[in-house]
Each structure stands twice: as structure tokens, then as C-alpha cells.
PDB file of N, CA and C in Angstrom:
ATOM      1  N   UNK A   1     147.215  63.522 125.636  1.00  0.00           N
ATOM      2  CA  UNK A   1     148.127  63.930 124.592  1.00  0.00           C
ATOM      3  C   UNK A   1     149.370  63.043 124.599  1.00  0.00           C
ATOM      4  N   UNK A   2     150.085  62.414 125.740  1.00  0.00           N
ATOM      5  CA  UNK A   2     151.072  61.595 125.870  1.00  0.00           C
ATOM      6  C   UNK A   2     150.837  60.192 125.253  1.00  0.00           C
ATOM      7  N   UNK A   3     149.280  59.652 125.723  1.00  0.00           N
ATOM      8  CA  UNK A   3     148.667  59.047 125.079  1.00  0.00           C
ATOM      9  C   UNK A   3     148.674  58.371 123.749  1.00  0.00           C
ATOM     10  N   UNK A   4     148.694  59.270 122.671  1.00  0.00           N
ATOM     11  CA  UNK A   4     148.625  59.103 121.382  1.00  0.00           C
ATOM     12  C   UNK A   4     150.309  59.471 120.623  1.00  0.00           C
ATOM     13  N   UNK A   5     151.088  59.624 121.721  1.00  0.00           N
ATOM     14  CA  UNK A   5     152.437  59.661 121.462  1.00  0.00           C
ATOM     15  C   UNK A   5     152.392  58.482 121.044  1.00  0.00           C
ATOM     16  N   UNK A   6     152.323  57.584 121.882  1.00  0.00           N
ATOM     17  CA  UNK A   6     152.420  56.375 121.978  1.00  0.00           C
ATOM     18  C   UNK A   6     151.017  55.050 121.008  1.00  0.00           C
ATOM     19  N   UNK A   7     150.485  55.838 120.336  1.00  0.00           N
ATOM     20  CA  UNK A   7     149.071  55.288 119.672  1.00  0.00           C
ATOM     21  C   UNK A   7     147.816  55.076 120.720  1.00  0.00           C
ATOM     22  N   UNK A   8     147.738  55.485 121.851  1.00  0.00           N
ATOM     23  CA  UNK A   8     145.986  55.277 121.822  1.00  0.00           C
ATOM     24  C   UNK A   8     145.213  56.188 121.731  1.00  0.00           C
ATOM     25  N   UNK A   9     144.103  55.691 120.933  1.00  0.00           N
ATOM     26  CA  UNK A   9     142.973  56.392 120.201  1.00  0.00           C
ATOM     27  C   UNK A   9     142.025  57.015 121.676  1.00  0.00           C
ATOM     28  N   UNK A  10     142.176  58.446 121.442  1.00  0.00           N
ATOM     29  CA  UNK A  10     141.420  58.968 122.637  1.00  0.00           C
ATOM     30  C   UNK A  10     139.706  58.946 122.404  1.00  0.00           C
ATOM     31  N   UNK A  11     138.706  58.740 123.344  1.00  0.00           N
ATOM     32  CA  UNK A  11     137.584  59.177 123.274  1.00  0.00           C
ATOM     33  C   UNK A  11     137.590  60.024 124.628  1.00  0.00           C
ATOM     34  N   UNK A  12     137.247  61.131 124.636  1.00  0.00           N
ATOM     35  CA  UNK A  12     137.131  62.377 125.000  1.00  0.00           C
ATOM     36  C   UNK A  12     135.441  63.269 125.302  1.00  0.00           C
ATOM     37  N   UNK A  13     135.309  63.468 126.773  1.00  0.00           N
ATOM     38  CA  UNK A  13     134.264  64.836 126.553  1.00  0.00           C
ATOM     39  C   UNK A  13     134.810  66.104 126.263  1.00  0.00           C
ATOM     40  N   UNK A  14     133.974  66.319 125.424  1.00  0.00           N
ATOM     41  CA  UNK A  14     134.193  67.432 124.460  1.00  0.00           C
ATOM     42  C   UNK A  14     134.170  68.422 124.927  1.00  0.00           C
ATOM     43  N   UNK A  15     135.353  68.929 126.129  1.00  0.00           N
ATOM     44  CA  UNK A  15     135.512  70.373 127.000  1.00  0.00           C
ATOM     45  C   UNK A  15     136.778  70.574 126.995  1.00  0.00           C
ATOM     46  N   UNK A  16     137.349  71.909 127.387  1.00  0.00           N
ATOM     47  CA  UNK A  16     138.645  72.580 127.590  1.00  0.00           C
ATOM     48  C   UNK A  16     139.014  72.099 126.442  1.00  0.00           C
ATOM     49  N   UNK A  17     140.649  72.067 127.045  1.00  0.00           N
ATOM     50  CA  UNK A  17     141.152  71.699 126.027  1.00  0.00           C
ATOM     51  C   UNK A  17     141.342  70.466 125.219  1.00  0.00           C
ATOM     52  N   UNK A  18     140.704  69.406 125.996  1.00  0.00           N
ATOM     53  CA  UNK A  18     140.549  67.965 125.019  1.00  0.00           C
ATOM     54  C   UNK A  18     139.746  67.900 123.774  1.00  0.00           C
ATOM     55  N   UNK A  19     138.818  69.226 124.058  1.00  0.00           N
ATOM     56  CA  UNK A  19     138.022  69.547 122.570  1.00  0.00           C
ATOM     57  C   UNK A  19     139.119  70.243 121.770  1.00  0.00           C
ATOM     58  N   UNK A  20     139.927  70.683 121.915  1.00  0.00           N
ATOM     59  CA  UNK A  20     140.837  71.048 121.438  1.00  0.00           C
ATOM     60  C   UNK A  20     141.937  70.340 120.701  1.00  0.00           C
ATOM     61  N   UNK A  21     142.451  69.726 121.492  1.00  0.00           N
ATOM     62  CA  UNK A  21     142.946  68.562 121.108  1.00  0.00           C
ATOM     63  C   UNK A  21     142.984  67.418 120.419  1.00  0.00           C
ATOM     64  N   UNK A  22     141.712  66.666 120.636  1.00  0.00           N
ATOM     65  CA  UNK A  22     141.054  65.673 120.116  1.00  0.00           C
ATOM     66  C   UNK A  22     140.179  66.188 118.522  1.00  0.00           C
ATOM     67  N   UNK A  23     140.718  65.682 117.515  1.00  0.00           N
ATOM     68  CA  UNK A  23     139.838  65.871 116.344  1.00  0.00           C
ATOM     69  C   UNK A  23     139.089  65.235 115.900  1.00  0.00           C
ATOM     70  N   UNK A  24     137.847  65.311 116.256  1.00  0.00           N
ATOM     71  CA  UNK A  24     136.656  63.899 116.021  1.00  0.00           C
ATOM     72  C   UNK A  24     136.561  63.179 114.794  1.00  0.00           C
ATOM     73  N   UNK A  25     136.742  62.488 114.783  1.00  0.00           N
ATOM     74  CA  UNK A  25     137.156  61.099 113.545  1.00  0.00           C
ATOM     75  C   UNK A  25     135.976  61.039 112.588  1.00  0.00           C
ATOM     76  N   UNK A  26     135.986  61.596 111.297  1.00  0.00           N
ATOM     77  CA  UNK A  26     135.053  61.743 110.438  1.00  0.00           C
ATOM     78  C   UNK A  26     135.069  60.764 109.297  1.00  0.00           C
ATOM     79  N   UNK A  27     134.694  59.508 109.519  1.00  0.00           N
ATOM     80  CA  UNK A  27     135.102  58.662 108.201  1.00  0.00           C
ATOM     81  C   UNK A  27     134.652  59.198 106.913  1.00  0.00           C
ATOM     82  N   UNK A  28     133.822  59.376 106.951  1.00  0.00           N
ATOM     83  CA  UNK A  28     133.396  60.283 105.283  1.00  0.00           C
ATOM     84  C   UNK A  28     134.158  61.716 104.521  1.00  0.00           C
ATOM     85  N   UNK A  29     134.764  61.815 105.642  1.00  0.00           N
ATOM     86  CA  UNK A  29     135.722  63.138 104.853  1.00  0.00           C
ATOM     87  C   UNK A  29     136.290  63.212 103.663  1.00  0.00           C
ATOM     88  N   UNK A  30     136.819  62.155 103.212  1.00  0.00           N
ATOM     89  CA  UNK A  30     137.629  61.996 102.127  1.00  0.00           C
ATOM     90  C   UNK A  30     137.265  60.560 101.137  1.00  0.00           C
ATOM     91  N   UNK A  31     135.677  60.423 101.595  1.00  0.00           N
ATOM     92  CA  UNK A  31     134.943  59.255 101.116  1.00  0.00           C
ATOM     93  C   UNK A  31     135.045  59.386  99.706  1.00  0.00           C
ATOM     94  N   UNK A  32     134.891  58.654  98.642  1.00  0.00           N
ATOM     95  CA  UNK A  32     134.884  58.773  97.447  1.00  0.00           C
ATOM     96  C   UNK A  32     133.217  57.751  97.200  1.00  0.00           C
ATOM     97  N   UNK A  33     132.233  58.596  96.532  1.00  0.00           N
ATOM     98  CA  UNK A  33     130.750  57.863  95.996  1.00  0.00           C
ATOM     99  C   UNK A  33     130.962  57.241  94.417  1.00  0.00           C
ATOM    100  N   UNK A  34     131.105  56.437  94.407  1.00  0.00           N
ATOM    101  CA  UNK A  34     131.047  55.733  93.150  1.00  0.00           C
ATOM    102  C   UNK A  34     129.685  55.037  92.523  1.00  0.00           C
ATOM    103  N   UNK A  35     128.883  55.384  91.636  1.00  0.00           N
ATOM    104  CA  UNK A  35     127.749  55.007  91.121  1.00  0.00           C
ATOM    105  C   UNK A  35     127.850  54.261  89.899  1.00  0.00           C
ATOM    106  N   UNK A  36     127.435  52.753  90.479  1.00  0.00           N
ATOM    107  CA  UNK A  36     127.310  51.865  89.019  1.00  0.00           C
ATOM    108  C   UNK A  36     126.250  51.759  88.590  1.00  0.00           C
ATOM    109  N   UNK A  37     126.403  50.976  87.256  1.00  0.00           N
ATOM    110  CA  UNK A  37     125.248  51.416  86.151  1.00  0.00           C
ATOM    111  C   UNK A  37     123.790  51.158  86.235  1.00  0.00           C
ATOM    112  N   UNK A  38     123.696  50.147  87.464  1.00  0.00           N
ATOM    113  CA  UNK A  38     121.899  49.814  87.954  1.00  0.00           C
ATOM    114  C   UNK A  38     121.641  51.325  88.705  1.00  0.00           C
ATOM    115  N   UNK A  39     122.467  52.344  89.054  1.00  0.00           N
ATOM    116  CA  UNK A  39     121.969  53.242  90.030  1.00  0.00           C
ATOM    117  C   UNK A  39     122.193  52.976  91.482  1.00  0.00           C
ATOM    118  N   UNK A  40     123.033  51.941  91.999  1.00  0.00           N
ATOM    119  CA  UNK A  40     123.760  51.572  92.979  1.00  0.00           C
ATOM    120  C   UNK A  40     125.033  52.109  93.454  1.00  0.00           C
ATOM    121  N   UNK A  41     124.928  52.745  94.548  1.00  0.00           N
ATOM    122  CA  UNK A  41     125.978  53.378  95.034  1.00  0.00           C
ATOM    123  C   UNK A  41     126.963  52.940  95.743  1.00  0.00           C
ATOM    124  N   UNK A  42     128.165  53.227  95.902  1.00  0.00           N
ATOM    125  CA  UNK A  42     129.104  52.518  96.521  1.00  0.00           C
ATOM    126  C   UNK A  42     130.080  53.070  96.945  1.00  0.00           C
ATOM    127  N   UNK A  43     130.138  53.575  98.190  1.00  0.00           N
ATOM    128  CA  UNK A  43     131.305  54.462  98.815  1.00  0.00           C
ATOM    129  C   UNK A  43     132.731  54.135  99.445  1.00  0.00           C
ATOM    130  N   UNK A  44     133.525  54.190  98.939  1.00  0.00           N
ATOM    131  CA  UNK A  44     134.306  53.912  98.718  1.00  0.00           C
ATOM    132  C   UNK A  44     136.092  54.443  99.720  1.00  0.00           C
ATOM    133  N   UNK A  45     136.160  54.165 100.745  1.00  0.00           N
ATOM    134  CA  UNK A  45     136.796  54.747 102.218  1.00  0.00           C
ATOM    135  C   UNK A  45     138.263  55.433 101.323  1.00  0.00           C
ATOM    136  N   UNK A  46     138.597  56.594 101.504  1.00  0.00           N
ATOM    137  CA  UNK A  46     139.878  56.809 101.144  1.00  0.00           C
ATOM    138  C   UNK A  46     140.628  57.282 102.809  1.00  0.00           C
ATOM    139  N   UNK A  47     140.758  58.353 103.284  1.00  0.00           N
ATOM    140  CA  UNK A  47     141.616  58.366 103.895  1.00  0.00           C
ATOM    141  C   UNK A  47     140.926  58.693 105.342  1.00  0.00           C
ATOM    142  N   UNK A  48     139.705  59.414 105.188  1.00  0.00           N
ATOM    143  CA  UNK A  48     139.058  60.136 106.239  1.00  0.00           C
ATOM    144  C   UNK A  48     140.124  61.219 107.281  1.00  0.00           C
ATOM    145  N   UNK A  49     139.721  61.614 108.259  1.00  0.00           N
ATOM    146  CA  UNK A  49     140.491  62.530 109.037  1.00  0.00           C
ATOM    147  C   UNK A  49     139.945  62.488 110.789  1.00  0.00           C
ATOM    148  N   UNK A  50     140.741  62.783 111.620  1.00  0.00           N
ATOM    149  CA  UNK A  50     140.400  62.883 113.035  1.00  0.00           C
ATOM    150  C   UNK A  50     141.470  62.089 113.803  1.00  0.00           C
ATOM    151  N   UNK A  51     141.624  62.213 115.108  1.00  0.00           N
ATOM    152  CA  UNK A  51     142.637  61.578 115.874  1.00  0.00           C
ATOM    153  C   UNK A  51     141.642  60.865 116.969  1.00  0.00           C
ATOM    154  N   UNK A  52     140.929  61.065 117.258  1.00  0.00           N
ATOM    155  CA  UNK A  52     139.627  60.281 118.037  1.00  0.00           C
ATOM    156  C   UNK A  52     137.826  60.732 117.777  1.00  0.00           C
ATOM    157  N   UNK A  53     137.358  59.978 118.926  1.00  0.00           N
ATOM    158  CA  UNK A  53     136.292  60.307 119.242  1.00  0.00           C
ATOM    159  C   UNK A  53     136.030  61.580 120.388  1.00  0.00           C
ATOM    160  N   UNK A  54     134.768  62.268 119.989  1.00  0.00           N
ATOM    161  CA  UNK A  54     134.200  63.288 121.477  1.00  0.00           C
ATOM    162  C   UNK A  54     132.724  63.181 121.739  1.00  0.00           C
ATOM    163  N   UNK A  55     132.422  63.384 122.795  1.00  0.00           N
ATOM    164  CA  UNK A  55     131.020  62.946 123.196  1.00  0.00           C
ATOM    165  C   UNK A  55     130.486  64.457 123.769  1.00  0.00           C
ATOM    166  N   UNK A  56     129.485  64.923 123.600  1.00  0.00           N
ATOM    167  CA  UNK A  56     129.177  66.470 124.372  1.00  0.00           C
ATOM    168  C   UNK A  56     128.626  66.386 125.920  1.00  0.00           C
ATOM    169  N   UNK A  57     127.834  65.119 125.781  1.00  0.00           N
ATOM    170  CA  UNK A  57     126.660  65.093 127.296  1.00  0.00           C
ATOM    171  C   UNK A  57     127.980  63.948 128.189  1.00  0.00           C
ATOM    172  N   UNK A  58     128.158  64.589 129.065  1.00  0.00           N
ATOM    173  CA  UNK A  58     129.190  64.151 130.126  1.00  0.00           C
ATOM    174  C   UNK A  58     128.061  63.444 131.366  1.00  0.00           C
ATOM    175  N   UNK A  59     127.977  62.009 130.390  1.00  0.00           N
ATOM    176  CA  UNK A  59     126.908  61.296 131.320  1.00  0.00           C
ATOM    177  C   UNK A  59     126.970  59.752 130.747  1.00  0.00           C
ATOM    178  N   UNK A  60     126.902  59.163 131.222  1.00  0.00           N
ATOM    179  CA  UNK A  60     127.212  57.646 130.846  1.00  0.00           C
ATOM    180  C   UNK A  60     126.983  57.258 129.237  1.00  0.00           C
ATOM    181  N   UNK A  61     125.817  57.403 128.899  1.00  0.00           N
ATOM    182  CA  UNK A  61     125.084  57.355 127.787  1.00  0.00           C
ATOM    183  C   UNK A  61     125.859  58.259 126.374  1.00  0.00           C
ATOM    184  N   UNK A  62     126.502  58.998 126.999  1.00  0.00           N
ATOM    185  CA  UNK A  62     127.445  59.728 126.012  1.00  0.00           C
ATOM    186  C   UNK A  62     128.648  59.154 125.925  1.00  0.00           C
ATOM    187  N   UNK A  63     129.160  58.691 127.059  1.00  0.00           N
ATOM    188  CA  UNK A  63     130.329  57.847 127.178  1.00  0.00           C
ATOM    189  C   UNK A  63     130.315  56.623 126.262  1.00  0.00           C
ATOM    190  N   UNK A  64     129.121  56.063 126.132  1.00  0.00           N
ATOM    191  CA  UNK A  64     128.695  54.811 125.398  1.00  0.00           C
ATOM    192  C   UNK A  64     128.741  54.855 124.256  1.00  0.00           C
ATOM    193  N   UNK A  65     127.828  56.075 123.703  1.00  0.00           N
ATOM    194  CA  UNK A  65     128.244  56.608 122.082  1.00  0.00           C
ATOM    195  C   UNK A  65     129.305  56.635 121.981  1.00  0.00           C
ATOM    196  N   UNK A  66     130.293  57.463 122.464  1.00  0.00           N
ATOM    197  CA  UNK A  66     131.465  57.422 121.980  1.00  0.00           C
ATOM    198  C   UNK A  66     132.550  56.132 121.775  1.00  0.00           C
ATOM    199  N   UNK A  67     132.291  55.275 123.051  1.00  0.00           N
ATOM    200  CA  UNK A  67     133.280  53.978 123.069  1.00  0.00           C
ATOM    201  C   UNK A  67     132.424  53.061 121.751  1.00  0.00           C
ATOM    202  N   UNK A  68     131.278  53.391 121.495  1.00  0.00           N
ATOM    203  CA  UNK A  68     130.841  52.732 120.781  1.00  0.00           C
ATOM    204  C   UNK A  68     131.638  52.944 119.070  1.00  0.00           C
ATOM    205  N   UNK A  69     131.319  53.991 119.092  1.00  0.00           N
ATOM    206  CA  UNK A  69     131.769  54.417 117.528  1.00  0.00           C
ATOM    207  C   UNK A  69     133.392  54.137 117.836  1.00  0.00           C
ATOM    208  N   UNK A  70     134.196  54.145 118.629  1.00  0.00           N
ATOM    209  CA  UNK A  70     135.882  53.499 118.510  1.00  0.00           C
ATOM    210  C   UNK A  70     135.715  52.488 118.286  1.00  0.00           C
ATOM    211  N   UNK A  71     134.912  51.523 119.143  1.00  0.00           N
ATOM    212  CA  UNK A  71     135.109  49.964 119.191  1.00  0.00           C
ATOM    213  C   UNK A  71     134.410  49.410 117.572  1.00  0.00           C
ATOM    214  N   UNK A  72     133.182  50.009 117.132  1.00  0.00           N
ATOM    215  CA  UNK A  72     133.053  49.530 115.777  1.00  0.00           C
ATOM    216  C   UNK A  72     134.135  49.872 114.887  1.00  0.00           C
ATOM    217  N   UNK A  73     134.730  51.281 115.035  1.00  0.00           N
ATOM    218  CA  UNK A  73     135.925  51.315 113.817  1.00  0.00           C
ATOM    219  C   UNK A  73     136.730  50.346 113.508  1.00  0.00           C
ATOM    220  N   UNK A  74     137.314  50.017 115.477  1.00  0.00           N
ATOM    221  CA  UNK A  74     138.134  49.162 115.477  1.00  0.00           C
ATOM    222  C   UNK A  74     137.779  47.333 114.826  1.00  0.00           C
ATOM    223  N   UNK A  75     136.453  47.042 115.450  1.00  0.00           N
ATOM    224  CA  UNK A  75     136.266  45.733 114.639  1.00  0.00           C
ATOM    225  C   UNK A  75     136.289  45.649 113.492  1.00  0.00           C
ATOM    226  N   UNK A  76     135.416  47.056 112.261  1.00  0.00           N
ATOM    227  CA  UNK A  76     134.993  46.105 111.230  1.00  0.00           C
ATOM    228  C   UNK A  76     136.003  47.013 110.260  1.00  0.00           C
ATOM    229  N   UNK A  77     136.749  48.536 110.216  1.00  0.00           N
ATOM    230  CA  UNK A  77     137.156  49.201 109.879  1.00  0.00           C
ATOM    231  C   UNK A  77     138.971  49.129 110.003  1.00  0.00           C
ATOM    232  N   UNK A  78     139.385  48.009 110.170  1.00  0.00           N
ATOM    233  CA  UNK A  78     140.771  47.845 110.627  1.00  0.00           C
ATOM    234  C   UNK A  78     141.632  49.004 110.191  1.00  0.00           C
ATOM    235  N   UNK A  79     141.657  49.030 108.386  1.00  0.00           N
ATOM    236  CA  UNK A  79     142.524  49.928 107.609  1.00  0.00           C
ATOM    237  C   UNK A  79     142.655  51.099 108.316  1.00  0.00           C
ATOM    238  N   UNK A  80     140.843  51.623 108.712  1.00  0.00           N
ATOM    239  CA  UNK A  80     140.460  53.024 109.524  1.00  0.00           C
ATOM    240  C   UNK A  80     140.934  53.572 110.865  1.00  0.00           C
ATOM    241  N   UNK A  81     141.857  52.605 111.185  1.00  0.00           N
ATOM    242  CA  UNK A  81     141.739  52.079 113.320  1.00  0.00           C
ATOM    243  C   UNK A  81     143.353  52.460 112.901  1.00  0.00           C
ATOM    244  N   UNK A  82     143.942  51.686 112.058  1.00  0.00           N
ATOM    245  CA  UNK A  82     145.554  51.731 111.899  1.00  0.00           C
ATOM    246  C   UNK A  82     145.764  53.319 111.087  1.00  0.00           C
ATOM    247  N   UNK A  83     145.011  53.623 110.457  1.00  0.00           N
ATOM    248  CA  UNK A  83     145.566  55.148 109.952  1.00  0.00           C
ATOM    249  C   UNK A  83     144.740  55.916 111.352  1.00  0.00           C
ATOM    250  N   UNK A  84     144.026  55.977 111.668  1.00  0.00           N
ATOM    251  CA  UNK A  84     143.590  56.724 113.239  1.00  0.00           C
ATOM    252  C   UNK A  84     144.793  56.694 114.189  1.00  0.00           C
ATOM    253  N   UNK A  85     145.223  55.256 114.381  1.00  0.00           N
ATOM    254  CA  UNK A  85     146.655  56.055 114.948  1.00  0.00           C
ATOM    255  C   UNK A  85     147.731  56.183 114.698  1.00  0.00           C
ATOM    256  N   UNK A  86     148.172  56.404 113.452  1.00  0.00           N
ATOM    257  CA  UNK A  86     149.137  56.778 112.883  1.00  0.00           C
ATOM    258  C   UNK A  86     149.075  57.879 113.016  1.00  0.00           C
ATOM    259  N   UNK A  87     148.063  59.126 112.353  1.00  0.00           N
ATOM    260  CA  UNK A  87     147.593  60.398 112.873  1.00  0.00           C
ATOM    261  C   UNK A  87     148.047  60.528 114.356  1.00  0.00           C
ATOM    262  N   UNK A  88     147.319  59.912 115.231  1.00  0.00           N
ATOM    263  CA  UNK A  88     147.656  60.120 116.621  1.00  0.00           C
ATOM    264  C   UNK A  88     149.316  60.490 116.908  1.00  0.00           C
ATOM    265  N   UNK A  89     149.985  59.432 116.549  1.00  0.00           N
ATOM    266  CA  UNK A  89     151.429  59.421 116.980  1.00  0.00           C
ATOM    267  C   UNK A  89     152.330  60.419 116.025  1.00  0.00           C
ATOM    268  N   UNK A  90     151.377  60.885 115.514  1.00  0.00           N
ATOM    269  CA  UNK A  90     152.044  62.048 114.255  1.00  0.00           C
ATOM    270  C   UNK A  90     151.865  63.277 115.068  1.00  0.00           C
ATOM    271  N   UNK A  91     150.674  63.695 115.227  1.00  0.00           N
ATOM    272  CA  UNK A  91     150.220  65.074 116.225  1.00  0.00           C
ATOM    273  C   UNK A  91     151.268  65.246 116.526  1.00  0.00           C
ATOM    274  N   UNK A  92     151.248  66.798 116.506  1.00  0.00           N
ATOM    275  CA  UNK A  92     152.534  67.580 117.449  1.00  0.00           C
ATOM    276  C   UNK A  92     151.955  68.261 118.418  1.00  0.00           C
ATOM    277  N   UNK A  93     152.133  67.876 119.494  1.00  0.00           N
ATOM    278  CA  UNK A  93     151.518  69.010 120.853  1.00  0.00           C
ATOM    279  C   UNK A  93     153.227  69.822 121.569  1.00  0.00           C
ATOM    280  N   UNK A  94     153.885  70.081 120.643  1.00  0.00           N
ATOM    281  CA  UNK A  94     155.414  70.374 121.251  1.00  0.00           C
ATOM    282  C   UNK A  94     154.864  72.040 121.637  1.00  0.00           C
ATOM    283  N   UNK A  95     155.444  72.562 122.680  1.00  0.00           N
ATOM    284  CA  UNK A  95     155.325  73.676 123.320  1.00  0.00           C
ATOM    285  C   UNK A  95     156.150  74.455 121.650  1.00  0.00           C
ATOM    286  N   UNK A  96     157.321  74.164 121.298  1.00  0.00           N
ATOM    287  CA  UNK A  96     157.400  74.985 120.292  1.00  0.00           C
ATOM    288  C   UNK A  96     156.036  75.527 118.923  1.00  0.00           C
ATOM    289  N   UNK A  97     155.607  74.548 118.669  1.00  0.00           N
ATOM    290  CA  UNK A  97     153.771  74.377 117.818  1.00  0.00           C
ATOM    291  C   UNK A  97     152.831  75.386 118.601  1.00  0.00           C
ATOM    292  N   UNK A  98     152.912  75.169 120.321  1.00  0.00           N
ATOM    293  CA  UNK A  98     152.281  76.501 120.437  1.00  0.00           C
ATOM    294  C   UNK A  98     152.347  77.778 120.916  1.00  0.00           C
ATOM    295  N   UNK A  99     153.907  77.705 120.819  1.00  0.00           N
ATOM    296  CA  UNK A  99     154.599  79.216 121.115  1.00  0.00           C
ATOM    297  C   UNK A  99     154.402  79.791 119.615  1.00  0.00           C
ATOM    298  N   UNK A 100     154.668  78.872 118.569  1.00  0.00           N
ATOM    299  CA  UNK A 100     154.215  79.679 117.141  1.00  0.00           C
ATOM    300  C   UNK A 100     153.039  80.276 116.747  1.00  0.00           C
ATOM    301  N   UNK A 101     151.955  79.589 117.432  1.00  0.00           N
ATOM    302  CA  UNK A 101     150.871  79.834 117.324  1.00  0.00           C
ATOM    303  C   UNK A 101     150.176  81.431 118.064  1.00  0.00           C
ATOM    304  N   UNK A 102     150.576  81.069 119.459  1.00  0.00           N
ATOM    305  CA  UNK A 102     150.727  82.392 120.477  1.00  0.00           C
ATOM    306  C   UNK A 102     151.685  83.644 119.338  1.00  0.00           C
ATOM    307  N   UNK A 103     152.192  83.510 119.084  1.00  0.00           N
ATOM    308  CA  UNK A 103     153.164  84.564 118.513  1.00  0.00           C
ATOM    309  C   UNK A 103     152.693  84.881 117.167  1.00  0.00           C
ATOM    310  N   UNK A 104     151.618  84.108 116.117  1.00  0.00           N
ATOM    311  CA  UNK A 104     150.876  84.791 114.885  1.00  0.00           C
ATOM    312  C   UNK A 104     149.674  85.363 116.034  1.00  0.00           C
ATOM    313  N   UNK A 105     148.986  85.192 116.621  1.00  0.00           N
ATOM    314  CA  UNK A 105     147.705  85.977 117.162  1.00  0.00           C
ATOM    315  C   UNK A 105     148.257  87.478 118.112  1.00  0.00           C
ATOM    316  N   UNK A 106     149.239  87.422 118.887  1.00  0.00           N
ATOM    317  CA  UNK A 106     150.119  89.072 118.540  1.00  0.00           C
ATOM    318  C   UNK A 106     150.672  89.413 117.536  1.00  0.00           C
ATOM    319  N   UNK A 107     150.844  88.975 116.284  1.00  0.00           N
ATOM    320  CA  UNK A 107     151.087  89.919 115.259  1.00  0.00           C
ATOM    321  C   UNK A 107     149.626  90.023 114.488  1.00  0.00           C
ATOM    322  N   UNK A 108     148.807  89.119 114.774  1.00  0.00           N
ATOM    323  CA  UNK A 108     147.526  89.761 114.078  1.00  0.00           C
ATOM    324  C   UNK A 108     146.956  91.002 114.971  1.00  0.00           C
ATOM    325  N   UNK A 109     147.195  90.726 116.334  1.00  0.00           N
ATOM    326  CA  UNK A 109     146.930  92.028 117.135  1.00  0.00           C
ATOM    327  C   UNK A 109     147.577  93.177 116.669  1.00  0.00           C
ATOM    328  N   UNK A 110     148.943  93.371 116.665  1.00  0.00           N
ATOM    329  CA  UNK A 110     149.206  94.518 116.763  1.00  0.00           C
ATOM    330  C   UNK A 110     149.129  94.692 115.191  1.00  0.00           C
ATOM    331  N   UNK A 111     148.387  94.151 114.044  1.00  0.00           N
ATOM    332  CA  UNK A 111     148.668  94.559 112.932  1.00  0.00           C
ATOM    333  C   UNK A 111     147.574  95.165 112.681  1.00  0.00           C
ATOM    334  N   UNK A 112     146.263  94.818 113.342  1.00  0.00           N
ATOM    335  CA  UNK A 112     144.959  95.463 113.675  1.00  0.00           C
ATOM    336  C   UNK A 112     144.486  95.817 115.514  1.00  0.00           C
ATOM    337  N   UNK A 113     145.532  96.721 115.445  1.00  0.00           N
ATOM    338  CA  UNK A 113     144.720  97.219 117.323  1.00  0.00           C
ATOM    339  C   UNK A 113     143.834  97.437 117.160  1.00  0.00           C
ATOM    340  N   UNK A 114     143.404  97.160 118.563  1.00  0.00           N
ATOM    341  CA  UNK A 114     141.608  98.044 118.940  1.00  0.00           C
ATOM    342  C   UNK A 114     141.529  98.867 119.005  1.00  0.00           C
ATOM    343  N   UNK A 115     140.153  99.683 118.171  1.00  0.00           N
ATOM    344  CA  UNK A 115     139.992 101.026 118.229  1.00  0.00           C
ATOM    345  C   UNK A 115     139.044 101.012 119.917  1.00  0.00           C
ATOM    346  N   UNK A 116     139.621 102.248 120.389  1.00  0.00           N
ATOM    347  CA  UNK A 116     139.339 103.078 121.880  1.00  0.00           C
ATOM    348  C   UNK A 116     138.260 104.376 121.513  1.00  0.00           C
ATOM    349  N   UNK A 117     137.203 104.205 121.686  1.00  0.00           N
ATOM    350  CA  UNK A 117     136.719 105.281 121.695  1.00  0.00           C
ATOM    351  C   UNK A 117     136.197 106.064 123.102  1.00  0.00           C
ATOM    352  N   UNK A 118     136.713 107.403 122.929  1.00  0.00           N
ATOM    353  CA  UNK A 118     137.614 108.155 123.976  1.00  0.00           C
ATOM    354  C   UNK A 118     136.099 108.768 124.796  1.00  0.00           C
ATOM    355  N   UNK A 119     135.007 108.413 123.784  1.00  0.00           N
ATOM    356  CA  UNK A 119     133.723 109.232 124.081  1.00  0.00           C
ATOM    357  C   UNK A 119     133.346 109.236 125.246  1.00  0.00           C
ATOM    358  N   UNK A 120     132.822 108.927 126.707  1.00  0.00           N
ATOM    359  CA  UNK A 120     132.003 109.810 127.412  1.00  0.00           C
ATOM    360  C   UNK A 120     133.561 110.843 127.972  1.00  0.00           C
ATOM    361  N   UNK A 121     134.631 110.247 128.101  1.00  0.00           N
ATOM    362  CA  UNK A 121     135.977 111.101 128.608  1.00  0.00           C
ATOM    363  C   UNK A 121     136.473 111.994 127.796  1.00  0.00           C
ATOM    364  N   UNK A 122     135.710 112.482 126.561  1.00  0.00           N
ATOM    365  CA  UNK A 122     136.269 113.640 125.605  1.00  0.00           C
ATOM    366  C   UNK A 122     135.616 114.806 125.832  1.00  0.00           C
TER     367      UNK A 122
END
């Protein structure tokens, strides 16, 4: 998380809280398909979304996928690599972001308590 204060693009196994953290980099999110008149398609990169890569199998071969898909962004996708960490150094991980957060999930609690049912003790 200090990391991307500073811009580097995390690749991450996808546990605790780095799955948390880390938002896996979806270039097609915000792809735009443009179809010209032979029936040829042409997709067209707008902004996409994610702050890195995550890998699930915590084993070399997963490690590889993942450095793989950074290192192609980074060669052939430049535009994609420089807004990836711009995102990064934007993230807010400030303890205030998740004291706000902690503090809507007790008011969703106490706005719906748990029902207690009193049954075999009634």
C-alpha cells in the first residue's frame, strides 16, 4: 500500500487483505467496440479500471501469469501502465477512509439488529 503511494504497480496473491486492496486491472472495462462497414471490429481502449494485478494459485506459475500480464501492459500498452499508476498514487488507504467505513457497517447494524430467538429457553 506504501508502494503505490509512490507509483508501483502491485502484482499480488490474491489473499487477506492484498485481495482487498489490490483491484485487478481490467482493460476492457470501459472499452469502447466500434464496428466498420466490412463488419470489422475495432476496440477501442478508453480508460479501463484496477490498481494492479492478482494471481489465486500461490505457486510459481501463478506468479508468472501475473508478472506476465504487468510486463505486457507495460511494453505495448504505455497510455494503460501511466493511468494504472496514476490510480495507484490516487488510492486512499488513510485510517480516516477506514474508520468511515467501520462506522457505516454499525449503523447498518444497529439499524437492523439481529433477531434472538429465545426458543429452547422460553
Amino acid at each position: 500500500m506504501y508502494a503505490q503511494r509512490y507509483g508501483t504497480v502491485p502484482v499480488v496473491h490474491a489473499t487477506g487483505g492484498l485481495k482487498d486492496s489490490v483491484v485487478q486491472y481490467d482493460p476492457f472495462a470501459d472499452a469502447e467496440v466500434k464496428e466498420e462497414e466490412e463488419g470489422e471490429k475495432e476496440v477501442v481502449e478508453k480508460e479501463g479500471h484496477g490498481t494492479g494485478w492478482q494471481f489465486s494459485t500461490a505457486d510459481a506459475e501463478g506468479l508468472k501469469f501475473g508478472l506476465w500480464n504487468a510486463l505486457h501492459t507495460y511494453k505495448h500498452f504505455k497510455d494503460s501502465w501511466k493511468k494504472i499508476v496514476k490510480r495507484c498514487m490516487k488510492t486512499d488507504f488513510s485510517w480516516e477512509l477506514s474508520a468511515k467505513k467501520y462506522e457505516q457497517v454499525f449503523q447498518w447494524a444497529k439499524m437492523d439488529p439481529p433477531v434472538i430467538n429465545p426458543w429452547p429457553f422460553s
